[in-house]
Each structure stands twice: as C-alpha cells, then as structure tokens.
PDB file of N, CA and C in Angstrom:
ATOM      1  N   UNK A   1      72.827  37.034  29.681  1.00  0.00           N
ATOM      2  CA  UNK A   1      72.784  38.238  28.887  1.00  0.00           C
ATOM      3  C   UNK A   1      72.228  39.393  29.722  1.00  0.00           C
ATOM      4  N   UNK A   2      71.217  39.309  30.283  1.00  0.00           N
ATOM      5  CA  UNK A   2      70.278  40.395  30.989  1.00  0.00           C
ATOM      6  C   UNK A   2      68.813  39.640  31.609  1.00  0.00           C
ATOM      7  N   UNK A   3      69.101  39.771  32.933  1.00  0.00           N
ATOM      8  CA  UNK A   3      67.817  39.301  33.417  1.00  0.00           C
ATOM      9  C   UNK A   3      66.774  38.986  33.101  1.00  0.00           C
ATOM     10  N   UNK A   4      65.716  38.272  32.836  1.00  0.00           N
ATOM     11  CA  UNK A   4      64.202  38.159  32.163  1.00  0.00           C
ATOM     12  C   UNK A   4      64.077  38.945  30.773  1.00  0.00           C
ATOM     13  N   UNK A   5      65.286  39.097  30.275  1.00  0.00           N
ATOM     14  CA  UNK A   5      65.325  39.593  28.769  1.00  0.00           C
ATOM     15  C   UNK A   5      64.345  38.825  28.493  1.00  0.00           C
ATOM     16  N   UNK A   6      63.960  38.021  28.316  1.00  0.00           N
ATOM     17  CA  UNK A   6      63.112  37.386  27.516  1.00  0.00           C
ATOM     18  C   UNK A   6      61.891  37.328  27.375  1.00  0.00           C
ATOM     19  N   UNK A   7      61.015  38.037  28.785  1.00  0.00           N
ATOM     20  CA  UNK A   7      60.230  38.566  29.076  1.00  0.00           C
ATOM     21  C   UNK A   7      59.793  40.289  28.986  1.00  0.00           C
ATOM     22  N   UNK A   8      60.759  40.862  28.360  1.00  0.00           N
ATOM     23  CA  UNK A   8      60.865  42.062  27.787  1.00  0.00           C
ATOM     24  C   UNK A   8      59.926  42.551  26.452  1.00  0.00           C
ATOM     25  N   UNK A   9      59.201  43.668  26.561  1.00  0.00           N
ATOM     26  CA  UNK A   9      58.481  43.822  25.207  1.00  0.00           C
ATOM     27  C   UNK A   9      59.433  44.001  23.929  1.00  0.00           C
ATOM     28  N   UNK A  10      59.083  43.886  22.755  1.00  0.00           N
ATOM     29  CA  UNK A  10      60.519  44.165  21.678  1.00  0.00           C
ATOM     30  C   UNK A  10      60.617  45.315  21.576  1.00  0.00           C
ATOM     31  N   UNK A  11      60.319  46.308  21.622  1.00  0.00           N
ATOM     32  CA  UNK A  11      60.945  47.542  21.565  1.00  0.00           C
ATOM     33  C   UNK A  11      61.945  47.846  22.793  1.00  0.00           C
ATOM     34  N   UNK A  12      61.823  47.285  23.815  1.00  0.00           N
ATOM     35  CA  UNK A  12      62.744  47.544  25.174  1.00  0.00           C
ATOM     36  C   UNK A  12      63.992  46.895  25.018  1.00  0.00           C
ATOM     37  N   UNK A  13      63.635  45.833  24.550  1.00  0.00           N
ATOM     38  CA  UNK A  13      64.947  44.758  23.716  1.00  0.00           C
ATOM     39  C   UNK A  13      65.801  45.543  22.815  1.00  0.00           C
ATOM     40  N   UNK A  14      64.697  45.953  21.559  1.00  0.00           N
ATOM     41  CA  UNK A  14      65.535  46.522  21.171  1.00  0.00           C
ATOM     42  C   UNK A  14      66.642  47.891  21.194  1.00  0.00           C
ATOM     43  N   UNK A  15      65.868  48.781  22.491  1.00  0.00           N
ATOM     44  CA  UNK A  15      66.680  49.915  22.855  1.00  0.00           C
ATOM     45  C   UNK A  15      67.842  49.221  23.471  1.00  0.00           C
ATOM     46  N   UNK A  16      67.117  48.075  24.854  1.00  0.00           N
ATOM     47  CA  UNK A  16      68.304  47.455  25.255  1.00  0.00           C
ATOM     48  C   UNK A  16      69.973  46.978  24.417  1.00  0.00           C
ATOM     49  N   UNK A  17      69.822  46.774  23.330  1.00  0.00           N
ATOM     50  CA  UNK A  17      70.600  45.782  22.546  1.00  0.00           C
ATOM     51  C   UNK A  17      71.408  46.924  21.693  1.00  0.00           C
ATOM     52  N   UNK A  18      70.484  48.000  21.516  1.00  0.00           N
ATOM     53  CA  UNK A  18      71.255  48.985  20.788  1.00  0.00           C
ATOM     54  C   UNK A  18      72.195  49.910  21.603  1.00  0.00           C
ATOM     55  N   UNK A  19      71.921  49.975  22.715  1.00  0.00           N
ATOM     56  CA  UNK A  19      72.143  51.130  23.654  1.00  0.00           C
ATOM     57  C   UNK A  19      73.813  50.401  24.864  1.00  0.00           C
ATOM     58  N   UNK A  20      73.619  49.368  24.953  1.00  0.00           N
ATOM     59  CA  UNK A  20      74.297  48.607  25.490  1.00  0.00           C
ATOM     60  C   UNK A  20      74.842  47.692  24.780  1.00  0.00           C
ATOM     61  N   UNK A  21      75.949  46.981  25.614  1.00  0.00           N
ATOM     62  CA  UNK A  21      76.706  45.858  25.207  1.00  0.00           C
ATOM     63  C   UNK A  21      76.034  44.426  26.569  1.00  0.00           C
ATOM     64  N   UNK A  22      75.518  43.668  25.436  1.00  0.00           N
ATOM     65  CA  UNK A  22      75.266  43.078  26.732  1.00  0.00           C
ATOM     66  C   UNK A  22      75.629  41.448  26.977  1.00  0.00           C
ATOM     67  N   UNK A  23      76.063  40.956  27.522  1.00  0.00           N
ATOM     68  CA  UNK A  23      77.119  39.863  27.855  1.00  0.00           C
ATOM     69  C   UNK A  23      78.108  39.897  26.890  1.00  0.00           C
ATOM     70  N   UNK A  24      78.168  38.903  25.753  1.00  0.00           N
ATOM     71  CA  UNK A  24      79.169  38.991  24.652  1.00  0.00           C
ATOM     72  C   UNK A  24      78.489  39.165  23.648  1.00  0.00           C
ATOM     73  N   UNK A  25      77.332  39.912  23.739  1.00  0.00           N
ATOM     74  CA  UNK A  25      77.224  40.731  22.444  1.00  0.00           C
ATOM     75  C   UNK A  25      77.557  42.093  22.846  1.00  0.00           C
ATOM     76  N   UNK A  26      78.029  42.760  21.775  1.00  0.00           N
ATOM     77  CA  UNK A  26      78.308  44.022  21.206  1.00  0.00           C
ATOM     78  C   UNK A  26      77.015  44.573  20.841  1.00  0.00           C
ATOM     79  N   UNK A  27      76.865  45.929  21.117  1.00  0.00           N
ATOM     80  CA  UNK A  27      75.658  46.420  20.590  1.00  0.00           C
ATOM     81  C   UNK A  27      75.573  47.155  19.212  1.00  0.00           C
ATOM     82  N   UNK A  28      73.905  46.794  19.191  1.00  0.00           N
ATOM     83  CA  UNK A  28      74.351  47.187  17.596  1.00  0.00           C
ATOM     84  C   UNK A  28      73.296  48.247  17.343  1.00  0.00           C
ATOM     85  N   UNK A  29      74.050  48.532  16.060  1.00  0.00           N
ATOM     86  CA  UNK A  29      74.288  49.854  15.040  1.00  0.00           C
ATOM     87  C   UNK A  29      73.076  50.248  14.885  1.00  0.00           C
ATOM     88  N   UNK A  30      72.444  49.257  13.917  1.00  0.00           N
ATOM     89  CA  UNK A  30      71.023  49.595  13.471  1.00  0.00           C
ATOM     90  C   UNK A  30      69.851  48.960  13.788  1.00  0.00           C
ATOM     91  N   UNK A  31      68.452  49.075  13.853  1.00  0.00           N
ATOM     92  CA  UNK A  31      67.281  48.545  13.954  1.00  0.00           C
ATOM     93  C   UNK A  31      66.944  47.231  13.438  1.00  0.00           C
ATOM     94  N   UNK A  32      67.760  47.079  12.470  1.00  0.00           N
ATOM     95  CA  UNK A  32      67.552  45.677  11.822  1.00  0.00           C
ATOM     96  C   UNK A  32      68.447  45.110  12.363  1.00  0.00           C
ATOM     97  N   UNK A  33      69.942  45.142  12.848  1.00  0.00           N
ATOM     98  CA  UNK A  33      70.953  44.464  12.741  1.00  0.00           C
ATOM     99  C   UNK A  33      70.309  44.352  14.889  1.00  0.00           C
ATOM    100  N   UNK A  34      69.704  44.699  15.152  1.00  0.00           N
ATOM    101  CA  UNK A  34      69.182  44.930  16.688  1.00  0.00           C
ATOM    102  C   UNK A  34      67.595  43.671  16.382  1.00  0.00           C
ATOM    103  N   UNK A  35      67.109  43.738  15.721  1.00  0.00           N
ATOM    104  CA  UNK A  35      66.391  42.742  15.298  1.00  0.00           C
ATOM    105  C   UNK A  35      66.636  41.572  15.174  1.00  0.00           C
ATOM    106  N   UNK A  36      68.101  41.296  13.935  1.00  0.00           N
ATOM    107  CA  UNK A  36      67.902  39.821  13.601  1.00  0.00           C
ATOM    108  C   UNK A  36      68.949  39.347  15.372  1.00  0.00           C
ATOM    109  N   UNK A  37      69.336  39.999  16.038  1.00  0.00           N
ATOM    110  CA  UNK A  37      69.843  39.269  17.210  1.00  0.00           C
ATOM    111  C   UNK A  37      68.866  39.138  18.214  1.00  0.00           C
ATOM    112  N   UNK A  38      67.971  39.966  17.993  1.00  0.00           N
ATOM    113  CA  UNK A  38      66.702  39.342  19.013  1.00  0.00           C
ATOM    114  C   UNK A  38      66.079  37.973  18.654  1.00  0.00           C
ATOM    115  N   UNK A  39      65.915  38.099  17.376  1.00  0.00           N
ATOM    116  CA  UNK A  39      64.850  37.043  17.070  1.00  0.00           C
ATOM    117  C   UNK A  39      65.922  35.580  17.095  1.00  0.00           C
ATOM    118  N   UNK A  40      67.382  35.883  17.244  1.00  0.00           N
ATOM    119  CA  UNK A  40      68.461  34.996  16.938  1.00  0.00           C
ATOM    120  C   UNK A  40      68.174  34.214  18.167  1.00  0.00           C
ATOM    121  N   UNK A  41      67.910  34.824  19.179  1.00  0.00           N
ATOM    122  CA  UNK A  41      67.795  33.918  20.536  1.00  0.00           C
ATOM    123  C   UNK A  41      66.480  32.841  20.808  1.00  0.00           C
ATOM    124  N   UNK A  42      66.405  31.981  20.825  1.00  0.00           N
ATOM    125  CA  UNK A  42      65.235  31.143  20.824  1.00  0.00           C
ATOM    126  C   UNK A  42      64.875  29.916  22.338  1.00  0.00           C
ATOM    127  N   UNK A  43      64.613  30.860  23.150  1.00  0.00           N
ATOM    128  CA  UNK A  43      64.413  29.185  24.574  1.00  0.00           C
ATOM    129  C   UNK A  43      63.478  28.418  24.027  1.00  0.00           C
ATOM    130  N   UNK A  44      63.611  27.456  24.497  1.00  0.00           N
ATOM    131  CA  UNK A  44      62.798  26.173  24.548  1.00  0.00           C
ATOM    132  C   UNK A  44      62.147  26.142  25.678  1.00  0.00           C
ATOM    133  N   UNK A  45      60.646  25.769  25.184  1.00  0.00           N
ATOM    134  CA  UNK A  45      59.843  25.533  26.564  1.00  0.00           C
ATOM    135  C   UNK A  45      59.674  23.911  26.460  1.00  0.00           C
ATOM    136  N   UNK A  46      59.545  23.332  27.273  1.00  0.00           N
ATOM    137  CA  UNK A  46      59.535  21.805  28.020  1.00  0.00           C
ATOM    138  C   UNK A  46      58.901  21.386  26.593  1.00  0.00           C
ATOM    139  N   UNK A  47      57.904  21.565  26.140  1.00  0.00           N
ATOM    140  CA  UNK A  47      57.132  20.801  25.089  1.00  0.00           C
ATOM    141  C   UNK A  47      57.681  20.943  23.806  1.00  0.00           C
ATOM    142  N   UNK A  48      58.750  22.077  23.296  1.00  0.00           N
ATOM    143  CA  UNK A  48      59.531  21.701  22.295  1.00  0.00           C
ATOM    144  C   UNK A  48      60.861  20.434  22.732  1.00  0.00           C
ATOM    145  N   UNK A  49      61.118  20.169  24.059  1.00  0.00           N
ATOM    146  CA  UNK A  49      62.140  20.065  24.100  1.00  0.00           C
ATOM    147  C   UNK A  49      61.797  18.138  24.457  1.00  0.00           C
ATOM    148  N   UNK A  50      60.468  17.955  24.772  1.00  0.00           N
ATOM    149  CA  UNK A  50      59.832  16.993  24.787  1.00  0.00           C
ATOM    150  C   UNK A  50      59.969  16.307  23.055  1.00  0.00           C
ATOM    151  N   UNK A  51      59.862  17.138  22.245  1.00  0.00           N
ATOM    152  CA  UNK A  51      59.455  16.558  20.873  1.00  0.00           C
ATOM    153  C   UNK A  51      60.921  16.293  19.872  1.00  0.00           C
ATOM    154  N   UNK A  52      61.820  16.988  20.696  1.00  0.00           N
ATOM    155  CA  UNK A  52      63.654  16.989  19.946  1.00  0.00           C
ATOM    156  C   UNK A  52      64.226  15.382  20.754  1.00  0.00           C
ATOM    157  N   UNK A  53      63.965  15.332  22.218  1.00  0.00           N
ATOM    158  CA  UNK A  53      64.170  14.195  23.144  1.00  0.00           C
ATOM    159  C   UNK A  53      62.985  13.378  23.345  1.00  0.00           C
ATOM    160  N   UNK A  54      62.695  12.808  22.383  1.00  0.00           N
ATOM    161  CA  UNK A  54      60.215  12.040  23.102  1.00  0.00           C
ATOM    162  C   UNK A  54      60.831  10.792  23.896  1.00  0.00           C
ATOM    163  N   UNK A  55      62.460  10.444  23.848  1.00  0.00           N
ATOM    164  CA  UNK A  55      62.757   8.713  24.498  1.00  0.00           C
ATOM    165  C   UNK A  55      63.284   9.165  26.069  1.00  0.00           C
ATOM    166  N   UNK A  56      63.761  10.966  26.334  1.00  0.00           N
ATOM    167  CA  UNK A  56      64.571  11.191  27.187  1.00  0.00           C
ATOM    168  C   UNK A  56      63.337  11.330  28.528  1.00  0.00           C
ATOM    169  N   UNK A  57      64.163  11.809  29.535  1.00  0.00           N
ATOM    170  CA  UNK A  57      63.739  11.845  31.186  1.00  0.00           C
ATOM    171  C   UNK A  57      64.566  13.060  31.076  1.00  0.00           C
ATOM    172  N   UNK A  58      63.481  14.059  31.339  1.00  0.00           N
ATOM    173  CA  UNK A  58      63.697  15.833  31.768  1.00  0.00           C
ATOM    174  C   UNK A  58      63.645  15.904  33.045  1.00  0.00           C
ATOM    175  N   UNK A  59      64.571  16.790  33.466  1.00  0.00           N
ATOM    176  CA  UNK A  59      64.778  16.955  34.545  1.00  0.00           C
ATOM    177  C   UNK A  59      64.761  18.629  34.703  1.00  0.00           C
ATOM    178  N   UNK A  60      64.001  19.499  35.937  1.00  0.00           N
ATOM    179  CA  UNK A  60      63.603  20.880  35.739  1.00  0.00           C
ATOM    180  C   UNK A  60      65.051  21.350  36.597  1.00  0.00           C
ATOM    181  N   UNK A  61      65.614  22.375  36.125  1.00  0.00           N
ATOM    182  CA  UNK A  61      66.859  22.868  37.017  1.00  0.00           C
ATOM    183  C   UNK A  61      65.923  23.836  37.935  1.00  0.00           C
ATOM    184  N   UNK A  62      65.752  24.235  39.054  1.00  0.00           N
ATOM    185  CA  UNK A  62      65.525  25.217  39.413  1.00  0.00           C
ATOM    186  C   UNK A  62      66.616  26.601  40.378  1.00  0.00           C
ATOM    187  N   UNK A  63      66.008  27.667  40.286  1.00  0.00           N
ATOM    188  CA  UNK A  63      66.966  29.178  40.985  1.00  0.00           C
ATOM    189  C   UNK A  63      65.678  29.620  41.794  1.00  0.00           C
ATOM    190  N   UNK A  64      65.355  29.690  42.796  1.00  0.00           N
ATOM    191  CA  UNK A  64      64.873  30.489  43.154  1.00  0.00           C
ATOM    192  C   UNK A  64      63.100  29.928  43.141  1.00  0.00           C
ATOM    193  N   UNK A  65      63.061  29.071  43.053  1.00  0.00           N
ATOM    194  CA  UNK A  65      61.701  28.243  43.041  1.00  0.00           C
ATOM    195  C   UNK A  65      61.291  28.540  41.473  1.00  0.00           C
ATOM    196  N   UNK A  66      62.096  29.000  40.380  1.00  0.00           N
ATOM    197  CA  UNK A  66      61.985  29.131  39.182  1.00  0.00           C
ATOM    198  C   UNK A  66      62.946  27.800  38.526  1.00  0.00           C
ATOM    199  N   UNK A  67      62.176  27.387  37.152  1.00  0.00           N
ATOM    200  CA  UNK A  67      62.580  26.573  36.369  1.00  0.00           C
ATOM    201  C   UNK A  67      64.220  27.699  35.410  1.00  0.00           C
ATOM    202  N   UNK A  68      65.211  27.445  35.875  1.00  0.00           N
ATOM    203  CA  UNK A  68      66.415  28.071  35.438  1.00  0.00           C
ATOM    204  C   UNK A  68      66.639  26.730  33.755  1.00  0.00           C
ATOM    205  N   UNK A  69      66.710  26.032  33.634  1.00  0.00           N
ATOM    206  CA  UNK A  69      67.124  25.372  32.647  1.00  0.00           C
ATOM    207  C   UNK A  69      66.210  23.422  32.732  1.00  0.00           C
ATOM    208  N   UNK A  70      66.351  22.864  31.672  1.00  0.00           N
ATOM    209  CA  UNK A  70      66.501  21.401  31.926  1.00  0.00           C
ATOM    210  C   UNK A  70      67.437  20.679  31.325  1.00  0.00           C
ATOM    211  N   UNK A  71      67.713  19.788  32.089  1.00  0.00           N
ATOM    212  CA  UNK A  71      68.271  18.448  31.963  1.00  0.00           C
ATOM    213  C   UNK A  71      67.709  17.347  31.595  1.00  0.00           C
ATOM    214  N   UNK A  72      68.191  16.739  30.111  1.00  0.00           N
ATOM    215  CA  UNK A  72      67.893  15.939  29.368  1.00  0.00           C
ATOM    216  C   UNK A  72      68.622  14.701  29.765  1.00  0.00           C
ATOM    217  N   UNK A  73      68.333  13.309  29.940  1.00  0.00           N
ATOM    218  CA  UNK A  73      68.870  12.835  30.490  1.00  0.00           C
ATOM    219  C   UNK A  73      68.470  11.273  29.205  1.00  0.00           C
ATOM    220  N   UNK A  74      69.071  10.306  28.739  1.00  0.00           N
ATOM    221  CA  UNK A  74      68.821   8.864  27.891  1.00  0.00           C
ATOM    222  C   UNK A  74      68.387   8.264  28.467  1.00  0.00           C
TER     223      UNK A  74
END
C-alpha cells in the first residue's frame, strides 16, 4: 500500500488515504469513510499469530534485516 503506513500517526493516514489512491484502494471521500479503511487494516504481531497457530513453527521472513512477514508452517 505505502511504506511503513503502519507506522504513520492517524491523522497522516488519514490525509494520506483521502488525498491519494493508494495501491488498490481508491481514495476516499470522507473522514469517516477514510477511517473505517484505516482501522480495516489489522497486522499481526508474532504473539497474536502464536495464539491463532499455538501447534505451528513460525518462521520470520526478513527485507532488509527487518521482519517483512511470517511463515506459519504444521
């Protein structure tokens, strides 16, 4: 979508989201409708993702000496 969006304060998000189109979202109209797509996005950090998989073997993807995603593995 946009770099470290996710690390963004919400008001920057939300200019971002209104002001732009950003990956395959369309930007939007109003403050609320710029809202419920922020809050729509949700990462998982290791310890939610520990408690959805508690039998699996995580595996850290990394980019750049950064954790980019994991791999859940049975």
């Amino acid at each position: 979508m946009f770099p470290f969006f996710q690390f963004l304060p919400h008001p920057v998000k939300q200019f971002l989201v209104m002001k732009f189109n950003l990956g395959w979202f369309k930007k939007c109209k109003s403050k609320k409708d710029a809202d419920m797509l922020i809050n729509s996005v949700n990462l998982l950090k290791k310890g939610d993702i520990l408690q959805l998989f508690p039998e699996s073997k995580i595996f850290r993807e990394k980019f750049l000496l950064m954790t980019k995603s994991f791999i859940i593995c049975s």
